[in-house]
Protein backbone atom coordinates (compact mmCIF):
# COMPACT_ATOMS: atom_id res chain seq x y z
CA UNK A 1 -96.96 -181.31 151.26
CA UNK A 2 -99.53 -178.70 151.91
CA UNK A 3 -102.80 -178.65 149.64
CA UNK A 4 -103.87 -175.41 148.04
CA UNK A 5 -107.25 -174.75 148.33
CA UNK A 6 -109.05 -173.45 145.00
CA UNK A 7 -109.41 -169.95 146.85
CA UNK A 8 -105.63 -169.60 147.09
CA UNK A 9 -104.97 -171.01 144.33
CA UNK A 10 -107.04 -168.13 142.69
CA UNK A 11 -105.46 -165.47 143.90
CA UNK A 12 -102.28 -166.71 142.76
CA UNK A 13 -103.20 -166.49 139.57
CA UNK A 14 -104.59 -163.31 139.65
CA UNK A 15 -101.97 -161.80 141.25
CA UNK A 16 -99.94 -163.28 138.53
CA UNK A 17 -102.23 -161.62 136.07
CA UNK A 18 -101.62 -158.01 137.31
CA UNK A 19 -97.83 -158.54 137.01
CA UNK A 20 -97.24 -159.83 134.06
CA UNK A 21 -99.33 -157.99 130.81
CA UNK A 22 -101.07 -159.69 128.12
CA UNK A 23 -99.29 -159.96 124.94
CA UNK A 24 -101.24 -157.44 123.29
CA UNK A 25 -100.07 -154.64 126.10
CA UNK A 26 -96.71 -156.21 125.79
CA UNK A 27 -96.52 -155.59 122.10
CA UNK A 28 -97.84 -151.44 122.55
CA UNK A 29 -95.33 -150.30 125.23
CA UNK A 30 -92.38 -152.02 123.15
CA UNK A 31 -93.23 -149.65 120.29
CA UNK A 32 -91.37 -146.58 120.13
CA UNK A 33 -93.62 -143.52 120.63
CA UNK A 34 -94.42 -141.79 117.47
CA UNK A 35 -93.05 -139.29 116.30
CA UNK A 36 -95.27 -136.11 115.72
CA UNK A 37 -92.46 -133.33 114.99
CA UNK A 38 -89.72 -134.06 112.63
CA UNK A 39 -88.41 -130.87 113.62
CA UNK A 40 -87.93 -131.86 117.14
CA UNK A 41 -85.73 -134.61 116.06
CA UNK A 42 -83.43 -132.57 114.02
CA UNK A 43 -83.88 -134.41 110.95
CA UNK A 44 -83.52 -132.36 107.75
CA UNK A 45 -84.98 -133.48 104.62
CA UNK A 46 -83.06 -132.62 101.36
CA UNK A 47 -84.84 -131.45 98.18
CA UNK A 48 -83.64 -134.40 95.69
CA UNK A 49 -83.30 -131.28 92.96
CA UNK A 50 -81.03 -128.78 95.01
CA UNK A 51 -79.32 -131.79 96.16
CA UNK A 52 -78.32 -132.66 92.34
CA UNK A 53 -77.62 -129.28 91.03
CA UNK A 54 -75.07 -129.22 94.36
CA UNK A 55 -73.26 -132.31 93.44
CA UNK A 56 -72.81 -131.50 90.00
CA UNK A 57 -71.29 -128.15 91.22
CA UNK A 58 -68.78 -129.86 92.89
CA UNK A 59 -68.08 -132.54 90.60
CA UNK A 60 -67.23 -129.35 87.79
CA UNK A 61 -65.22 -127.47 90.64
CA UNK A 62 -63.47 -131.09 91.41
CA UNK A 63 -62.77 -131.22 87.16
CA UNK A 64 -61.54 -127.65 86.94
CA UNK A 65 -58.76 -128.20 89.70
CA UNK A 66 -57.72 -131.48 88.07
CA UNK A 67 -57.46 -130.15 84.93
CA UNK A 68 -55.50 -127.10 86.24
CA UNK A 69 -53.34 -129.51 88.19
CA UNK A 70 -52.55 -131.63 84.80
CA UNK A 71 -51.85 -128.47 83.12
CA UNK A 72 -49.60 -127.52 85.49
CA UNK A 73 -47.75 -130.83 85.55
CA UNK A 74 -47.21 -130.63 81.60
CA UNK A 75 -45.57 -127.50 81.73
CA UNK A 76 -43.38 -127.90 84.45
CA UNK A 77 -42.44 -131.69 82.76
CA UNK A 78 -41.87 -129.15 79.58
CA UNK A 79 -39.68 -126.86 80.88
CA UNK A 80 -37.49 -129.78 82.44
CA UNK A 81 -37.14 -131.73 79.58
CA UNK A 82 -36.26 -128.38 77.45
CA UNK A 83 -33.78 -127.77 80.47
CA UNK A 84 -32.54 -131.35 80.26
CA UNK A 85 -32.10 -131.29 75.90
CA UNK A 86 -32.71 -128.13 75.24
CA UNK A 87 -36.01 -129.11 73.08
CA UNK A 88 -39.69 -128.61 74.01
CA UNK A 89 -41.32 -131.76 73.61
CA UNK A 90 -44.93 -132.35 73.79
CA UNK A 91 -46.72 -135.69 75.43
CA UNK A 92 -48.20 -135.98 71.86
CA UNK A 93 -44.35 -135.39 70.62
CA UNK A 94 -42.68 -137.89 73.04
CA UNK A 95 -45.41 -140.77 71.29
CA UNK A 96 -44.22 -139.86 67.89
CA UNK A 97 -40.46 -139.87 68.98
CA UNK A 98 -41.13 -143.20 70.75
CA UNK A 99 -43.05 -144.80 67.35
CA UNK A 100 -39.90 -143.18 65.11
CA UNK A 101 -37.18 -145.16 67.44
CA UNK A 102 -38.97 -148.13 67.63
CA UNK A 103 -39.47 -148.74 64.14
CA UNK A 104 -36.02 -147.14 63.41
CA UNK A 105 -34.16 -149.22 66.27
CA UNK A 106 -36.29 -151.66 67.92
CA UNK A 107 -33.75 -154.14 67.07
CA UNK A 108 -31.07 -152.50 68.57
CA UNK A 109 -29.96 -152.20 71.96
CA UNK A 110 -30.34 -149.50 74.55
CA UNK A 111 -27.41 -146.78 73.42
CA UNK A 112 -28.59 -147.41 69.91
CA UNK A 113 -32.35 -146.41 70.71
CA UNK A 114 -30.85 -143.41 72.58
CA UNK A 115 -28.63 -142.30 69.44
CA UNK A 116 -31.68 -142.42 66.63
CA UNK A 117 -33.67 -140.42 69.75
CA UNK A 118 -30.56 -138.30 69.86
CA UNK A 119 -30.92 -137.09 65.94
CA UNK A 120 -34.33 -136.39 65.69
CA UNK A 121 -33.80 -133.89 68.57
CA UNK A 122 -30.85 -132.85 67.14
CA UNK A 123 -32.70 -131.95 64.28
CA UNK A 124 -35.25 -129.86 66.40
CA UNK A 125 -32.52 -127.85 67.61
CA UNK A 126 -30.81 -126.93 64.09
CA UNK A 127 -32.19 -124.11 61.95
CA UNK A 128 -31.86 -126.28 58.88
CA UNK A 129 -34.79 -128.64 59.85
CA UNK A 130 -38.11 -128.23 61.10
CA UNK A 131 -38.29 -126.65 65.02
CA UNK A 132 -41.39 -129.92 65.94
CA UNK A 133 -40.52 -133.68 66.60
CA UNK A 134 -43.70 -134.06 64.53
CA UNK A 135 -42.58 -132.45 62.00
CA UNK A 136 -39.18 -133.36 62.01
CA UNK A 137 -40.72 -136.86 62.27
CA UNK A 138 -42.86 -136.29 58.99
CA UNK A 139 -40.95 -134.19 56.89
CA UNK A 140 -41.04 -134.92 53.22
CA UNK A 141 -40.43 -133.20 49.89
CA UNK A 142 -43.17 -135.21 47.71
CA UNK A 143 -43.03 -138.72 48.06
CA UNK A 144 -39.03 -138.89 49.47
CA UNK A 145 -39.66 -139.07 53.22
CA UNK A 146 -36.69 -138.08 55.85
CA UNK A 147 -37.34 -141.24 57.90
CA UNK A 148 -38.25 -144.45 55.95
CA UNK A 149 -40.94 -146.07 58.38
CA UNK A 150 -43.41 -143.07 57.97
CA UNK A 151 -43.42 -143.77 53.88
CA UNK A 152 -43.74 -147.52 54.42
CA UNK A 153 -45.83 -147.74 56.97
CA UNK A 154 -43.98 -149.24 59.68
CA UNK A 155 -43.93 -146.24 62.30
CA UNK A 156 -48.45 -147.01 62.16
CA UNK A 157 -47.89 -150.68 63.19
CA UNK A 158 -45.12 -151.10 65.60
CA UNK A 159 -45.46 -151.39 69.59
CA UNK A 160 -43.41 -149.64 71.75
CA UNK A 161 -41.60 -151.43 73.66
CA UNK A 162 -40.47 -150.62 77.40
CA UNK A 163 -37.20 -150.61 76.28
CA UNK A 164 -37.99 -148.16 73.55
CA UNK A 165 -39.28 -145.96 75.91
CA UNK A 166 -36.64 -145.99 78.71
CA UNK A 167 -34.05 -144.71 75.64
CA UNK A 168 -36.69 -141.98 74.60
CA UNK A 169 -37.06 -140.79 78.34
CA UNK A 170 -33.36 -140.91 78.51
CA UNK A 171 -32.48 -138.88 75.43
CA UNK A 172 -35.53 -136.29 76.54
CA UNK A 173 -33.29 -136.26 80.21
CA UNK A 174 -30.35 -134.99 78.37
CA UNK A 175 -28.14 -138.86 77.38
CA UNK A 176 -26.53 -137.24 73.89
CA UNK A 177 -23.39 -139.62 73.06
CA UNK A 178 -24.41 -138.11 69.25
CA UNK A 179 -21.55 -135.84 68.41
CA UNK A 180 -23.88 -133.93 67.24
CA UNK A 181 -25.75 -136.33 64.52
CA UNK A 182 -27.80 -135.17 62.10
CA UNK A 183 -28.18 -138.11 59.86
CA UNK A 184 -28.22 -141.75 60.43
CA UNK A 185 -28.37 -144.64 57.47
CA UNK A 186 -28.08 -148.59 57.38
CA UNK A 187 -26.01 -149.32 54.97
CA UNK A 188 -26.87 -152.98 54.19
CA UNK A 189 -30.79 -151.68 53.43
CA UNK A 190 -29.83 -148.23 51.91
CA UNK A 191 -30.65 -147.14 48.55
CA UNK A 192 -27.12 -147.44 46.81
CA UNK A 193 -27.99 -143.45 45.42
CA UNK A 194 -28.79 -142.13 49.01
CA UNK A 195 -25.36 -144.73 50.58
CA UNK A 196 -23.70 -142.23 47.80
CA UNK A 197 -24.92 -139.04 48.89
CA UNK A 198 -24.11 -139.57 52.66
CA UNK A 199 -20.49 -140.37 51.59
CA UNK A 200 -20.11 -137.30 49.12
CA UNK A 201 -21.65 -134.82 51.18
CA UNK A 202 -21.70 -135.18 54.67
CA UNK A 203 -19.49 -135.90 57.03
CA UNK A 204 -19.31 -138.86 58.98
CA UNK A 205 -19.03 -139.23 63.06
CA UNK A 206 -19.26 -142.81 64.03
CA UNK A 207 -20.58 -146.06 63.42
CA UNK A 208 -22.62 -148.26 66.19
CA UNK A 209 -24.17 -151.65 65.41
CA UNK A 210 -26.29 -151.31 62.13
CA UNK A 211 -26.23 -147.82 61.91
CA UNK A 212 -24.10 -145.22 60.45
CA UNK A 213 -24.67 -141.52 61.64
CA UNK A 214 -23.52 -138.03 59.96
CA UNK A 215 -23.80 -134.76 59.77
């Protein structure tokens, strides 16, 4: 081996110095320059207030059109279903015409749902009764109620079952194996004076299951 003498061996290590910086240097040019002009870096600072007043804009424009849009959709569902059985029916009348069937028929099976469906509308459509499913629904001449549920209570406490509804959506899409009904009664629960009446003075079409339907 050869020796290094202390005078090489000191310009070594200066020479070493000169390439490599001290850590302080280091640390400065790693830095990123700073930067004096925002401007020059395109960066655009948004006022917090016009930036709220400009989403609330569009969150109001964004409501409008969606409202609009669900307008839309009602009528056009209205005018089909008045196409389909010739009765305009509201979404706050199909809920009362699914309630009335339910607690009317929720026993009974899917052509039975669609019959006690089938006279309320049937009563919609004939001058003699009221021209609303809510008001077919709750008609009344004091305390003697057309449909039994709404003066005992039953139509406020039942849920509508899926079933239920599929016979409602069918009636509203124009299913009518009615004749025509505009009365229905079950005999076995019927006041014998009202089981009288519907004998003496109307006519009767069919019977299905539990029920008994007239006009």
């Amino acid at each position: 081996m050869r020796k290094v003498t202390k005078g090489a061996l000191a310009a070594v290590t200066a020479a070493s110095a000169a390439l490599v910086p001290a850590a302080g240097n280091a640390a400065v040019a790693m830095a990123p320059a700073a930067v004096k002009d925002v401007s020059s870096q395109k960066v655009v600072i948004m006022q917090p207030q016009s930036c709220i007043v400009e989403n609330v804009g569009n969150y109001n424009r964004i409501q409008r059109l969606s409202e609009n849009h669900k307008k839309r959709a009602q009528i056009q569902e209205a005018a089909r279903i008045r196409k389909s059985c010739g009765v305009s029916v509201s979404a706050a009348d199909r809920v009362i015409l699914e309630r009335i069937v339910e607690a009317e028929a929720g026993g009974e099976d899917h052509k039975g749902k669609v019959l006690v469906a089938n006279v309320v509308l049937n009563r919609v459509k004939n001058k003699s009764f009221p021209s609303t499913v809510k008001e077919v629904v709750f008609a009344h001449n004091g305390s003697t109620y057309q449909f039994s549920p709404i003066y005992d209570g039953r139509y406020y406490t039942v849920d509508v079952s899926e079933g239920t509804k599929k016979a409602v959506r069918d009636a509203l899409n124009g299913s009518d194996p009615s004749q025509g009904a505009l009365y229905f009664m079950e005999r076995a629960y019927a006041d014998p004076d009202n089981a009288s009446w519907f004998d003496r003075c109307l006519t009767k079409l069919f019977g299905y299951r539990c029920h008994e339907f007239y006009k």
